[in-house]
N, C-alpha and C. Protein backbone atom coordinates (compact mmCIF):
# COMPACT_ATOMS: atom_id res chain seq x y z
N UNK A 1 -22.92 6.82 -141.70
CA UNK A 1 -24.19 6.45 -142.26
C UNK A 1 -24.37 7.22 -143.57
N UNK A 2 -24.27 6.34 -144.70
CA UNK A 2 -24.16 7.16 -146.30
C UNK A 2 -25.10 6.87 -146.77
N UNK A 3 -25.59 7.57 -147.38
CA UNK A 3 -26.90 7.26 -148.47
C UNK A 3 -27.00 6.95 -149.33
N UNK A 4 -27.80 6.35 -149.78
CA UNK A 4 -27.31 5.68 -151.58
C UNK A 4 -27.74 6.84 -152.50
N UNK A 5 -26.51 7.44 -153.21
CA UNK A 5 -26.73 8.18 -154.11
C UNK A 5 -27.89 8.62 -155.12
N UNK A 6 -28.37 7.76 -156.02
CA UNK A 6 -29.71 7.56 -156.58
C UNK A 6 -30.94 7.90 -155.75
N UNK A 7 -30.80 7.46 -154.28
CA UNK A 7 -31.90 7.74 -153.86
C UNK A 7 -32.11 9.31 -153.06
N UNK A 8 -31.00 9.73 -153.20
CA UNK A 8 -30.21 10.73 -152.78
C UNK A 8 -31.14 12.18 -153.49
N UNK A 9 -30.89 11.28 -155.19
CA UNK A 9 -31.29 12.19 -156.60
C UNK A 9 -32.40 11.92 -156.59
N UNK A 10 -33.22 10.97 -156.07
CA UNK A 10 -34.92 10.88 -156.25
C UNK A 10 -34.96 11.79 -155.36
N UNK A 11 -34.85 11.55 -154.17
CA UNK A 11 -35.11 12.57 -152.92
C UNK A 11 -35.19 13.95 -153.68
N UNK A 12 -33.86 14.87 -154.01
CA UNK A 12 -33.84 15.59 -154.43
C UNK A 12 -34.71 16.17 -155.51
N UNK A 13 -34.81 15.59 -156.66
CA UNK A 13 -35.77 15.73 -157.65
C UNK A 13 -37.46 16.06 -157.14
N UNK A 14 -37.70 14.91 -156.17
CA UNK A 14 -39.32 14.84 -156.14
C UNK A 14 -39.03 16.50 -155.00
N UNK A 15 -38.18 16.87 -154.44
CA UNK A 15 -38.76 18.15 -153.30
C UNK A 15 -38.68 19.29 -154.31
N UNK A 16 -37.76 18.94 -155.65
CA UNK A 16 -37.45 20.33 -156.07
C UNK A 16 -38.95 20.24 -157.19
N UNK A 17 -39.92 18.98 -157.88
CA UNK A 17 -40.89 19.01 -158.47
C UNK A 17 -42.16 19.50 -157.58
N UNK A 18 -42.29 19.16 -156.25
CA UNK A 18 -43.10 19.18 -155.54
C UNK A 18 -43.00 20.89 -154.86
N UNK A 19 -42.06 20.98 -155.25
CA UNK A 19 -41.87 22.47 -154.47
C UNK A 19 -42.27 23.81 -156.02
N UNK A 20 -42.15 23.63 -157.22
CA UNK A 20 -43.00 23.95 -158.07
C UNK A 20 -43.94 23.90 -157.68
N UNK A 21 -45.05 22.61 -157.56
CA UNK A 21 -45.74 22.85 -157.52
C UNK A 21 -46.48 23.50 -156.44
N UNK A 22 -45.78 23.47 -155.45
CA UNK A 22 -46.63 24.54 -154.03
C UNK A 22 -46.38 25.83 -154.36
N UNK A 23 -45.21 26.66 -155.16
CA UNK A 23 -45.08 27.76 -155.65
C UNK A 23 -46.35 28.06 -156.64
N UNK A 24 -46.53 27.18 -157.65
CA UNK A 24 -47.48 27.61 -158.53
C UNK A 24 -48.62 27.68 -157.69
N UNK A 25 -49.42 26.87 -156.77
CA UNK A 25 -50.48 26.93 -156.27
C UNK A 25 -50.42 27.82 -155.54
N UNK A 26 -48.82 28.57 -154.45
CA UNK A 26 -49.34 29.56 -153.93
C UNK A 26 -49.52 30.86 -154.29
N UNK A 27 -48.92 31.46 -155.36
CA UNK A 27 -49.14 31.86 -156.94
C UNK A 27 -50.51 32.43 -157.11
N UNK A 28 -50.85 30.90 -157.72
CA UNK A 28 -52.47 31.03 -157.98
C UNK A 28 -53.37 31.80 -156.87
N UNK A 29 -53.02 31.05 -155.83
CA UNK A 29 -54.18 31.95 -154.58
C UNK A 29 -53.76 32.60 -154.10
N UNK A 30 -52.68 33.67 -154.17
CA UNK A 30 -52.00 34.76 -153.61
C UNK A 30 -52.66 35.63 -154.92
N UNK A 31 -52.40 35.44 -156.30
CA UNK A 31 -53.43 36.19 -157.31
C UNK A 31 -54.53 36.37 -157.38
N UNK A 32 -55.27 35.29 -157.08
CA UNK A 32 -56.81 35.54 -156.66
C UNK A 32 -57.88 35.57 -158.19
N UNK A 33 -56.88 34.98 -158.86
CA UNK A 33 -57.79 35.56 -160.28
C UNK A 33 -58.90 35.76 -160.74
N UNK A 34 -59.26 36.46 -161.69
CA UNK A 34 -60.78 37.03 -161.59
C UNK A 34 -61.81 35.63 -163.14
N UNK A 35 -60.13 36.01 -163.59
CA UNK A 35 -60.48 34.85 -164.98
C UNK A 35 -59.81 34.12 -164.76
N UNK A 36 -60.09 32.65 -164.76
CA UNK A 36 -59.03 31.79 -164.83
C UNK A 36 -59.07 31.51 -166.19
N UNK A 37 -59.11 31.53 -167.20
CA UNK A 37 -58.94 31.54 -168.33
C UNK A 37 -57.21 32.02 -169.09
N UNK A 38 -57.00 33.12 -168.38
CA UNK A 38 -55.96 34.00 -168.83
C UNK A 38 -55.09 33.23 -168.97
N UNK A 39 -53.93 34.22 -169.28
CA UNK A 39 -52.23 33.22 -169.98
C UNK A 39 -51.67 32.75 -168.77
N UNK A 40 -51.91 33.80 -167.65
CA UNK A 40 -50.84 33.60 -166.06
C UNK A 40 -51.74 32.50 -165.60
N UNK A 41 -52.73 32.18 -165.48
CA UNK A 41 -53.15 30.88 -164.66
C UNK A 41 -52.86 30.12 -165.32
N UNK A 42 -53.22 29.63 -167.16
CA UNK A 42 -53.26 28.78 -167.75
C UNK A 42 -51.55 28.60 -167.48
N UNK A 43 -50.61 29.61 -167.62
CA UNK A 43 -49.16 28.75 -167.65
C UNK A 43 -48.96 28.80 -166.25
N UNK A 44 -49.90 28.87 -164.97
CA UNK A 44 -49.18 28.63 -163.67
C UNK A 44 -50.12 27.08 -163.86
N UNK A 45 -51.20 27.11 -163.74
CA UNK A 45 -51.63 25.49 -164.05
C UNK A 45 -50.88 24.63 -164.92
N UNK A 46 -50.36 25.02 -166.22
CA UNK A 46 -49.56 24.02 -167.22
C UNK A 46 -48.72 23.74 -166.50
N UNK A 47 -47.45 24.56 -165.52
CA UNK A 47 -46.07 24.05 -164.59
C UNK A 47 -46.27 23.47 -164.19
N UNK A 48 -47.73 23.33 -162.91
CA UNK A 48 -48.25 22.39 -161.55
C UNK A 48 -48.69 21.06 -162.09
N UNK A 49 -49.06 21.30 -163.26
CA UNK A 49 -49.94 19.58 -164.29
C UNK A 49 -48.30 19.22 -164.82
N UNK A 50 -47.32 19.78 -165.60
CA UNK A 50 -46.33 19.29 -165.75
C UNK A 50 -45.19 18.75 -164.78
N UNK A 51 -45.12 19.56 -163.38
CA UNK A 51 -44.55 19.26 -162.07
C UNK A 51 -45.05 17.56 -161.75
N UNK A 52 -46.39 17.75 -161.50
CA UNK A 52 -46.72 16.55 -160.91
C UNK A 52 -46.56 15.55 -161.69
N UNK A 53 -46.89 15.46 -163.30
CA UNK A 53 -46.69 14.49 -164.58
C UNK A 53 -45.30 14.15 -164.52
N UNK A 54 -44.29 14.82 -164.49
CA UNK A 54 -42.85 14.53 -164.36
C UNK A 54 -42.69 13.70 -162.94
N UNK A 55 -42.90 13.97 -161.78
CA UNK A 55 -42.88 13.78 -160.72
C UNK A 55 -43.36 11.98 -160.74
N UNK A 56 -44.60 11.68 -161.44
CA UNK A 56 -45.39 10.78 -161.14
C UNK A 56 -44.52 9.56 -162.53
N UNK A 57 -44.13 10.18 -163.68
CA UNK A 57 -43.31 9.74 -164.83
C UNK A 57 -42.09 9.52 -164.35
N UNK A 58 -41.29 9.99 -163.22
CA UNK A 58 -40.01 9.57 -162.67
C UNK A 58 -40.07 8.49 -161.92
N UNK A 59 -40.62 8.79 -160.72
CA UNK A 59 -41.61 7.55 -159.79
C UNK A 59 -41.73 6.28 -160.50
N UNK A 60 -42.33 6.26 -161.24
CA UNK A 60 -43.36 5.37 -162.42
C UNK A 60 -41.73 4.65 -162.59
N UNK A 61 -40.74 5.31 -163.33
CA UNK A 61 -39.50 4.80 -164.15
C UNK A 61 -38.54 4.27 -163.02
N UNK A 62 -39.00 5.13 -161.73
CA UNK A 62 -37.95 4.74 -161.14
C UNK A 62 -38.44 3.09 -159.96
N UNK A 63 -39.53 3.09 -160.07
CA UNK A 63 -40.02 1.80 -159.70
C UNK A 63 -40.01 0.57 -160.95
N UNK A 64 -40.16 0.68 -161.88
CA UNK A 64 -39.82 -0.04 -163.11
C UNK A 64 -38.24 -0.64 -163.02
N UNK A 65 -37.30 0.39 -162.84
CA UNK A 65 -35.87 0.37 -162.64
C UNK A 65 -35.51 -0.60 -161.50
N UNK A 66 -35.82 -0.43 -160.31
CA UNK A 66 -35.73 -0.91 -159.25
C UNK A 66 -36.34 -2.81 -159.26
N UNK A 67 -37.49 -2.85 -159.83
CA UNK A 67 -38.26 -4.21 -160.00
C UNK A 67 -37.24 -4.75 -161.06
N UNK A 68 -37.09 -4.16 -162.46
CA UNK A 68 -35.71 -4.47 -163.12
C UNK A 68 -34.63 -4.90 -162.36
N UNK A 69 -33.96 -4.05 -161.54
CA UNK A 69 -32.92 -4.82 -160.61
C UNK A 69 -33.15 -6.14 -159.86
N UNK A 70 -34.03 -5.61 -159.22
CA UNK A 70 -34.43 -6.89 -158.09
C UNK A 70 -34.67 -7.84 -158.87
N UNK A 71 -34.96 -8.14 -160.29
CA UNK A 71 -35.35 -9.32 -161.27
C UNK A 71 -33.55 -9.29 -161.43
N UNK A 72 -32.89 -9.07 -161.50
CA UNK A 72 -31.40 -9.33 -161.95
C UNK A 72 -30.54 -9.75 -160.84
N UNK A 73 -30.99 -9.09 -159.85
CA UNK A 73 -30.33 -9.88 -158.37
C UNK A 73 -30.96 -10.71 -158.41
N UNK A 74 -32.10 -11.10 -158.28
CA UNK A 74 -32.48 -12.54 -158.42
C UNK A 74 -31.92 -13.48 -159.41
N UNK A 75 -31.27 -13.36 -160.45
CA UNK A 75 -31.39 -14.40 -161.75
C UNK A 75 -29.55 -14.01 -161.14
N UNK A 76 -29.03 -12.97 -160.86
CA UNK A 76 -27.87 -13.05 -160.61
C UNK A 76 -27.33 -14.35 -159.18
N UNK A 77 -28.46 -14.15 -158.09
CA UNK A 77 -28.45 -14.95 -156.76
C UNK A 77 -28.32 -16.69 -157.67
N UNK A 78 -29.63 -16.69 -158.83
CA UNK A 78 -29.54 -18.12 -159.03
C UNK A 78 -28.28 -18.82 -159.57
N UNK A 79 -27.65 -18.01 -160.36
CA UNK A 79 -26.86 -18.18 -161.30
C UNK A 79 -25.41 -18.06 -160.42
N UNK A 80 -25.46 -17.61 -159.36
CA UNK A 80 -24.60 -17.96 -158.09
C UNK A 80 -24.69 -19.22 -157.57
N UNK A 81 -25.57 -19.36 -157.09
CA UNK A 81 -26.07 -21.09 -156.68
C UNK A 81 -25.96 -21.75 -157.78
N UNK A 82 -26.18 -21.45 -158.92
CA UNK A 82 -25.33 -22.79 -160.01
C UNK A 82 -24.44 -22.93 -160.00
N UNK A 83 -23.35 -21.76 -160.02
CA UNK A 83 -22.03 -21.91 -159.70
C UNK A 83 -21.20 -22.77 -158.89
N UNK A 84 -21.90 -21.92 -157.96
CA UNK A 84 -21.21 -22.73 -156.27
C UNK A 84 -21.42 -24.08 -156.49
N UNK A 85 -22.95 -24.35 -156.93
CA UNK A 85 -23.00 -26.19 -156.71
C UNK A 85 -22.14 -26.71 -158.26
N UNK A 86 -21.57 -26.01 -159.00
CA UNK A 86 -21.01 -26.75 -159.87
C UNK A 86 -19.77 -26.49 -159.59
N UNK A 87 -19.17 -25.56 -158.86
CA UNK A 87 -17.96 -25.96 -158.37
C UNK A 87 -17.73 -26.59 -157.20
N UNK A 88 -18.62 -26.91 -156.43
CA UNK A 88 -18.89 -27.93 -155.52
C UNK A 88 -18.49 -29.45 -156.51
N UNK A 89 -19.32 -29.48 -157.31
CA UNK A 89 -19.40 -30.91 -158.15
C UNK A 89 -18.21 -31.06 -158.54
N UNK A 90 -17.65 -29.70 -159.30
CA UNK A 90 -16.06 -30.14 -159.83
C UNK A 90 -14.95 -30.11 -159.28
N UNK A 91 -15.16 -29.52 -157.84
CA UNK A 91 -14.08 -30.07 -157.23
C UNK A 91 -13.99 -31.30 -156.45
N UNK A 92 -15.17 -32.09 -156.13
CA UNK A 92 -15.01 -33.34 -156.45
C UNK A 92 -14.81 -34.27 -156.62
N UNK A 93 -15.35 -33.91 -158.44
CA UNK A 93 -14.47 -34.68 -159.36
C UNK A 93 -13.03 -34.84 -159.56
N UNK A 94 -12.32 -33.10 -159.05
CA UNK A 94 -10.99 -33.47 -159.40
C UNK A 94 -10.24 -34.43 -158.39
N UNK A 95 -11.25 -33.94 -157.30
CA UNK A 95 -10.28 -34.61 -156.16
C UNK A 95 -10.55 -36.34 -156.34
N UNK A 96 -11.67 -36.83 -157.22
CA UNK A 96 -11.26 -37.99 -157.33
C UNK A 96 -10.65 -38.10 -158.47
N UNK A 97 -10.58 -37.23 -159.76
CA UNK A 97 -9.14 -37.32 -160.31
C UNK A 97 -8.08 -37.49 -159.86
N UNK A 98 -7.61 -36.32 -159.05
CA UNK A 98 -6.26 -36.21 -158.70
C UNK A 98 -6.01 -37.40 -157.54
N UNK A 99 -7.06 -38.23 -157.00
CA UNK A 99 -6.60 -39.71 -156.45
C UNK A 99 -6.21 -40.50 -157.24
N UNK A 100 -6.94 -40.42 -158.53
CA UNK A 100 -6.94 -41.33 -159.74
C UNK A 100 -5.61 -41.43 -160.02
N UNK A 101 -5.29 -40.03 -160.72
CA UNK A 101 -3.87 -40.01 -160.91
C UNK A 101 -3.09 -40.51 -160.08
N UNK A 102 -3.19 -40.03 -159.05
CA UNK A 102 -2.27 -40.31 -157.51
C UNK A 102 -1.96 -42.12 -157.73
N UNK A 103 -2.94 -42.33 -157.57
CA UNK A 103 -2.77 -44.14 -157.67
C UNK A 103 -2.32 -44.62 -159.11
N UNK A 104 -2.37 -44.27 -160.29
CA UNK A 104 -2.10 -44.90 -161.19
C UNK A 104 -0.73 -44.23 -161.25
N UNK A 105 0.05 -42.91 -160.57
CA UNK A 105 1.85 -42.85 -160.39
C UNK A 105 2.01 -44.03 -159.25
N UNK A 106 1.05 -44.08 -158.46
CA UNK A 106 1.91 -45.37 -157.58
C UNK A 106 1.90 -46.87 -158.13
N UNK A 107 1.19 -47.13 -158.97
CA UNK A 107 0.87 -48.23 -159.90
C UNK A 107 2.50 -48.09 -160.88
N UNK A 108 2.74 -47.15 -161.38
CA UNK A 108 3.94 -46.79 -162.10
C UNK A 108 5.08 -46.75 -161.05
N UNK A 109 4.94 -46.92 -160.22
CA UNK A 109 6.19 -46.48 -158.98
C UNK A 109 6.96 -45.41 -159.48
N UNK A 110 6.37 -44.52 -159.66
CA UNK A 110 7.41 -43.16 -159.70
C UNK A 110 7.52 -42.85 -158.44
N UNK A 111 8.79 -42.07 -158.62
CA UNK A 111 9.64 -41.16 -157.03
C UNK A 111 8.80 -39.97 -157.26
N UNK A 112 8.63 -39.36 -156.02
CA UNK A 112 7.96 -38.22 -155.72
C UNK A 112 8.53 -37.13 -156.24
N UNK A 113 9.65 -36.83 -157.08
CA UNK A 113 10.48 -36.00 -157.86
C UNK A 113 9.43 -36.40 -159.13
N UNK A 114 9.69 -37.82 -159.55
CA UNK A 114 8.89 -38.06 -160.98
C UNK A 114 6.89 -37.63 -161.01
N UNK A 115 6.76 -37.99 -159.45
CA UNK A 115 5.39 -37.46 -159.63
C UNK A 115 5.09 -36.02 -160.10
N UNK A 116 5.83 -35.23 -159.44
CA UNK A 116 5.85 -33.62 -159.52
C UNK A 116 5.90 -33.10 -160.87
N UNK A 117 7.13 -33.90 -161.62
CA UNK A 117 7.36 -33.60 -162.78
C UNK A 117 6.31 -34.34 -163.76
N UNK A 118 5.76 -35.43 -163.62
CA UNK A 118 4.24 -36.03 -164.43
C UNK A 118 3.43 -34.85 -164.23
N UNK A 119 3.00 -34.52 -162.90
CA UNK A 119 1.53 -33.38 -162.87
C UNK A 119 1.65 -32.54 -163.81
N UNK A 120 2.84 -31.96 -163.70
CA UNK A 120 3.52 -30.35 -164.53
C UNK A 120 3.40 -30.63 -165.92
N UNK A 121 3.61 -31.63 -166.23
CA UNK A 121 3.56 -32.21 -167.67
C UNK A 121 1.67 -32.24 -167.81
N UNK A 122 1.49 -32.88 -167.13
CA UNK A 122 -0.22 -32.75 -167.51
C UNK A 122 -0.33 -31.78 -167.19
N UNK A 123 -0.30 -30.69 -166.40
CA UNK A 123 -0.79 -29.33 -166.71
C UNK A 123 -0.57 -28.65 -167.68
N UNK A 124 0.40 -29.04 -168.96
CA UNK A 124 0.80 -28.48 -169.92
C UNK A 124 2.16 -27.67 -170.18
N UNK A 125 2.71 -27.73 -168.96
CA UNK A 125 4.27 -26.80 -168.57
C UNK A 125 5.17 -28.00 -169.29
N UNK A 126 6.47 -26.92 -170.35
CA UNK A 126 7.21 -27.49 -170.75
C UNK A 126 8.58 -27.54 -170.02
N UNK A 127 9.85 -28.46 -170.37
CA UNK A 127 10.63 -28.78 -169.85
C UNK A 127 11.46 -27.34 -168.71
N UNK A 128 11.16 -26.29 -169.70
CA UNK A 128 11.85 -25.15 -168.84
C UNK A 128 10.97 -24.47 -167.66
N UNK A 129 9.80 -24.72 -168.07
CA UNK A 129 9.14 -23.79 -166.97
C UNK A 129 9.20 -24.82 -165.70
N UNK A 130 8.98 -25.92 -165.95
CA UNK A 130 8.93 -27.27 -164.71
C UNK A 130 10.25 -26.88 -164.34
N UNK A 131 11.52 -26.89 -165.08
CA UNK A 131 12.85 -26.59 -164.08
C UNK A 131 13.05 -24.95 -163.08
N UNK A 132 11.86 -24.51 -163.86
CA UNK A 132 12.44 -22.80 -163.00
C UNK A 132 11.23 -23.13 -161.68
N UNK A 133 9.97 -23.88 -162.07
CA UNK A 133 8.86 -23.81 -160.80
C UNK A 133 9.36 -24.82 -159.92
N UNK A 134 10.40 -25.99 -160.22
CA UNK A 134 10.97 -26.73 -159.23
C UNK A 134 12.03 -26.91 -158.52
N UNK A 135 13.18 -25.79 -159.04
CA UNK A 135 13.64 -25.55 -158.89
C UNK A 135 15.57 -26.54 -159.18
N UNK A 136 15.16 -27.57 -160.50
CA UNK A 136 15.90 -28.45 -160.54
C UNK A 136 16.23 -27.90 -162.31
N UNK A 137 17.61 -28.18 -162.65
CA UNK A 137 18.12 -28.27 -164.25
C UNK A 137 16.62 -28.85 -164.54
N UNK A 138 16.96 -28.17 -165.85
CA UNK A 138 16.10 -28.53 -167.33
C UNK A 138 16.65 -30.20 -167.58
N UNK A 139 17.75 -30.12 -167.15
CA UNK A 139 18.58 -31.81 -167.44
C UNK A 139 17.48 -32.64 -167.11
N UNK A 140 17.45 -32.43 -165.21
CA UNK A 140 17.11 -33.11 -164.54
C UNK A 140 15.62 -33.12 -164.75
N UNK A 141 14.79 -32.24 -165.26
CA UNK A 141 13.75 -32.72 -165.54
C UNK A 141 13.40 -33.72 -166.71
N UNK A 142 13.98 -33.26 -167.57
CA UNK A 142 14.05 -34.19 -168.66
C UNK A 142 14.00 -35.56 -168.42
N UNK A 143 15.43 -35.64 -167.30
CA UNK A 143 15.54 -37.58 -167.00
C UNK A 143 14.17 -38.05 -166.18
N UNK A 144 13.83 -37.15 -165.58
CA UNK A 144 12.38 -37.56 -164.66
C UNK A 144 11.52 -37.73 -165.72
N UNK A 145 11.39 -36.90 -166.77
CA UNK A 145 10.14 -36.95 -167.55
C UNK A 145 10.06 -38.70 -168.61
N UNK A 146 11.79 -38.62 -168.91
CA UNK A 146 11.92 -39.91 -169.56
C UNK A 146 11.85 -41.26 -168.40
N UNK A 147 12.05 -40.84 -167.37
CA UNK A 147 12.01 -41.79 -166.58
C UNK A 147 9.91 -42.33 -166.29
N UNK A 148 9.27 -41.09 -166.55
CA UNK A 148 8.05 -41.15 -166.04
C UNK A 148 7.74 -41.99 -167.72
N UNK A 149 8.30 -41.73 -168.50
CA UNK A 149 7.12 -42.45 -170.01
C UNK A 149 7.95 -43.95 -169.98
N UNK A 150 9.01 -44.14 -169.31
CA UNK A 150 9.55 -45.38 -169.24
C UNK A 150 8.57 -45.93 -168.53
N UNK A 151 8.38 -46.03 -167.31
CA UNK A 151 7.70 -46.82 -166.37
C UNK A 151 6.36 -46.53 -166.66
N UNK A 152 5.68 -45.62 -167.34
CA UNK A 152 4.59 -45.86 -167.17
C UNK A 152 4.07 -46.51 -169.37
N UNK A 153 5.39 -46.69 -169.67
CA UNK A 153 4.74 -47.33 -171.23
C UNK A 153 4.39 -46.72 -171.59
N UNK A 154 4.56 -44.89 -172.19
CA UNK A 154 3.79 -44.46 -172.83
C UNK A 154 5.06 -43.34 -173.76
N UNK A 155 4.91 -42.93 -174.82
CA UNK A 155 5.72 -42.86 -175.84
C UNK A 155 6.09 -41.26 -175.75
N UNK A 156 5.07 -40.47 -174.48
CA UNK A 156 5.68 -39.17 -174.50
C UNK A 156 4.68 -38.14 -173.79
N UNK A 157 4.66 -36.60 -174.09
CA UNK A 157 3.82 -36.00 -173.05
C UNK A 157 2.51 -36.10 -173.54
N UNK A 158 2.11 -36.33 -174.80
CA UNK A 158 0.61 -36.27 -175.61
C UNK A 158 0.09 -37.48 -175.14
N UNK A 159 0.79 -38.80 -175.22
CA UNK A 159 0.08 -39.85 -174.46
C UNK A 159 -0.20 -39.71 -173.19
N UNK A 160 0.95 -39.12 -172.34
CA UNK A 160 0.60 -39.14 -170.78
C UNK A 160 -0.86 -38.23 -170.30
N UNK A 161 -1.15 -37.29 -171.52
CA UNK A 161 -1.98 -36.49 -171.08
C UNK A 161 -2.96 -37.65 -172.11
N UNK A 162 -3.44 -37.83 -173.02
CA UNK A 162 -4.68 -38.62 -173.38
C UNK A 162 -4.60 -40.08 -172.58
N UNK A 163 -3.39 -40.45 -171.41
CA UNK A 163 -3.98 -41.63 -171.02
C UNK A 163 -4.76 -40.99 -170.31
N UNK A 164 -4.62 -40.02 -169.26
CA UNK A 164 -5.56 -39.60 -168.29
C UNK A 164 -6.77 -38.44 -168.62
N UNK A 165 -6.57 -38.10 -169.55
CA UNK A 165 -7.97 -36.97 -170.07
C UNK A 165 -8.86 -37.35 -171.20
N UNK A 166 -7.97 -38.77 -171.83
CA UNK A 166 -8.98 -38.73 -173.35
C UNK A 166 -10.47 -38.45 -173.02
N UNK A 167 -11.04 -38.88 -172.08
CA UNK A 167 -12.56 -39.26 -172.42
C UNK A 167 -13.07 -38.22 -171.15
N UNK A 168 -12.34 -37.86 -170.63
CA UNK A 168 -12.88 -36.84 -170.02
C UNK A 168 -13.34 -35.35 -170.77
N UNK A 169 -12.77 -35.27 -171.75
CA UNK A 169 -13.30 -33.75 -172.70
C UNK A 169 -14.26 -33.70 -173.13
N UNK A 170 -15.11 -34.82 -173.46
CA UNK A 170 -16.34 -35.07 -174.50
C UNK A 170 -16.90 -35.78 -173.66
N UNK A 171 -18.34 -35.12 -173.10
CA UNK A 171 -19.39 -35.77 -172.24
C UNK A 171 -19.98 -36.98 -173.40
N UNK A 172 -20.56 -38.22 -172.45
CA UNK A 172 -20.70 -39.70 -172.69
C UNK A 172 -21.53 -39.41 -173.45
N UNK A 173 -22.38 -38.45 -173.95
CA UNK A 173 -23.72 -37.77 -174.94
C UNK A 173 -22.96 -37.47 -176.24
N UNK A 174 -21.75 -36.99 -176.13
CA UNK A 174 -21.45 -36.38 -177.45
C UNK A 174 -20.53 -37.67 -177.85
N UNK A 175 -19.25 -38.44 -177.23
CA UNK A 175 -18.53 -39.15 -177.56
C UNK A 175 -19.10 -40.59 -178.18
N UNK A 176 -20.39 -40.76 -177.78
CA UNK A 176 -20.86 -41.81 -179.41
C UNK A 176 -20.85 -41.41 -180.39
N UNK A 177 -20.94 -39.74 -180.75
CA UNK A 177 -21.08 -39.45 -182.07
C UNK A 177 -19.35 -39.48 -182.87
N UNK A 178 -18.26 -39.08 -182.10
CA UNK A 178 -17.25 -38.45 -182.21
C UNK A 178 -16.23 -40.10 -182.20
N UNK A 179 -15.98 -40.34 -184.11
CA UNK A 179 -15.10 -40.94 -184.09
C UNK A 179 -13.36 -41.05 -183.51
N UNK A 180 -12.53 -42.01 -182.88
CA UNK A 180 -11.94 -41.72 -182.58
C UNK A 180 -10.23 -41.47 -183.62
N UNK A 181 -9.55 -40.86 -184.24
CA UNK A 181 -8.64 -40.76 -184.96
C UNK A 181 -8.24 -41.64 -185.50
N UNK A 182 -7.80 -41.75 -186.72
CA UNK A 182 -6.98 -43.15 -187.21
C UNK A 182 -5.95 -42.93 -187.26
N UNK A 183 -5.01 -43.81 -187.56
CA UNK A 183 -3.34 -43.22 -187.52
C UNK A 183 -3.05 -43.98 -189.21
N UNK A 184 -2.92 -42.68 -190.01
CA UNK A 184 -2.48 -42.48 -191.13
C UNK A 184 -1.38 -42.36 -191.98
N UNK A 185 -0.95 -42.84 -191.29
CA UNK A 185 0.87 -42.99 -191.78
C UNK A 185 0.85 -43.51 -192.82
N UNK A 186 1.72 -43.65 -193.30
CA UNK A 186 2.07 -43.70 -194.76
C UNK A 186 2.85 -44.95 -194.80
């Protein structure tokens, strides 16, 4: 059973302010003074008014601090629940992506070698890293990869990835504004 540190140091702080001030007061009435006017009361009163002012100025900061937190766990809790439900939403989506895809390689009749090697390609992995994560020649990926832009009509890895992502990057709000490229050849 551990204590939370901080509260550990309030603890501490308020017995060692509070304990001033029972010294100064017992001080005062163990002296008995005749003037309270003098320097020894006036600076045993200034400690006990500064004891408790510090005491009540820590308190004060350290409840400020605390309401501060609890306002940040809160906005932190919400900002969790956005999360979660937006990765709720986007996974999803991918998973009806990755059907999407799924059906438009079976639309292409690729072999389950050529599927593997399409994904890898849309994930952005080039010819060598697909042969070391699949464990097949760089050759042999290659012929899969030419075999995948054969059957599916498309001229290489930049098409295979804008047949399936063009319009997914630019929400339906921004892509009216956003002409689409011309091809400028010469």
């Amino acid at each position: 059973m551990t204590e939370d540190p901080p509260a550990r140091l309030r603890l501490s702080l308020t017995i060692l302010l509070l304990a001033i001030v029972a010294g100064g007061v017992v001080d005062l009435i163990l002296d008995a003074p005749t003037d309270w006017r003098s320097f020894h009361v006036l600076y045993e009163l200034g400690l006990i008014g500064a004891a408790l002012g510090l005491t009540a100025w820590l308190w004060r900061g350290w409840g400020r601090a605390e309401a501060s937190a609890g306002a940040l766990r809160r906005t932190l809790a919400v900002q969790k629940a956005e999360r979660d439900a937006w990765r709720a939403r986007a996974e999803r989506a991918l998973q009806g992506l990755g059907s999407a895809v799924d059906e438009q390689f079976r639309i292409w009749r690729l072999t389950p070698s050529e599927r593997e090697v399409a994904v890898l390609l849309l994930k952005g992995h080039g010819h060598k890293q697909i042969a070391a994560a699949t464990g097949r020649s760089e050759r042999t990926v290659r012929q899969h990869s030419v075999a995948v832009y054969q059957k599916s009509g498309l001229q290489g890895r930049a098409e295979l990835a804008a047949f399936f992502l063009e319009d997914l990057v630019v929400p339906d709000s921004l892509a009216a504004n956003v002409e689409p490229p011309t091809d400028q050849s010469p």
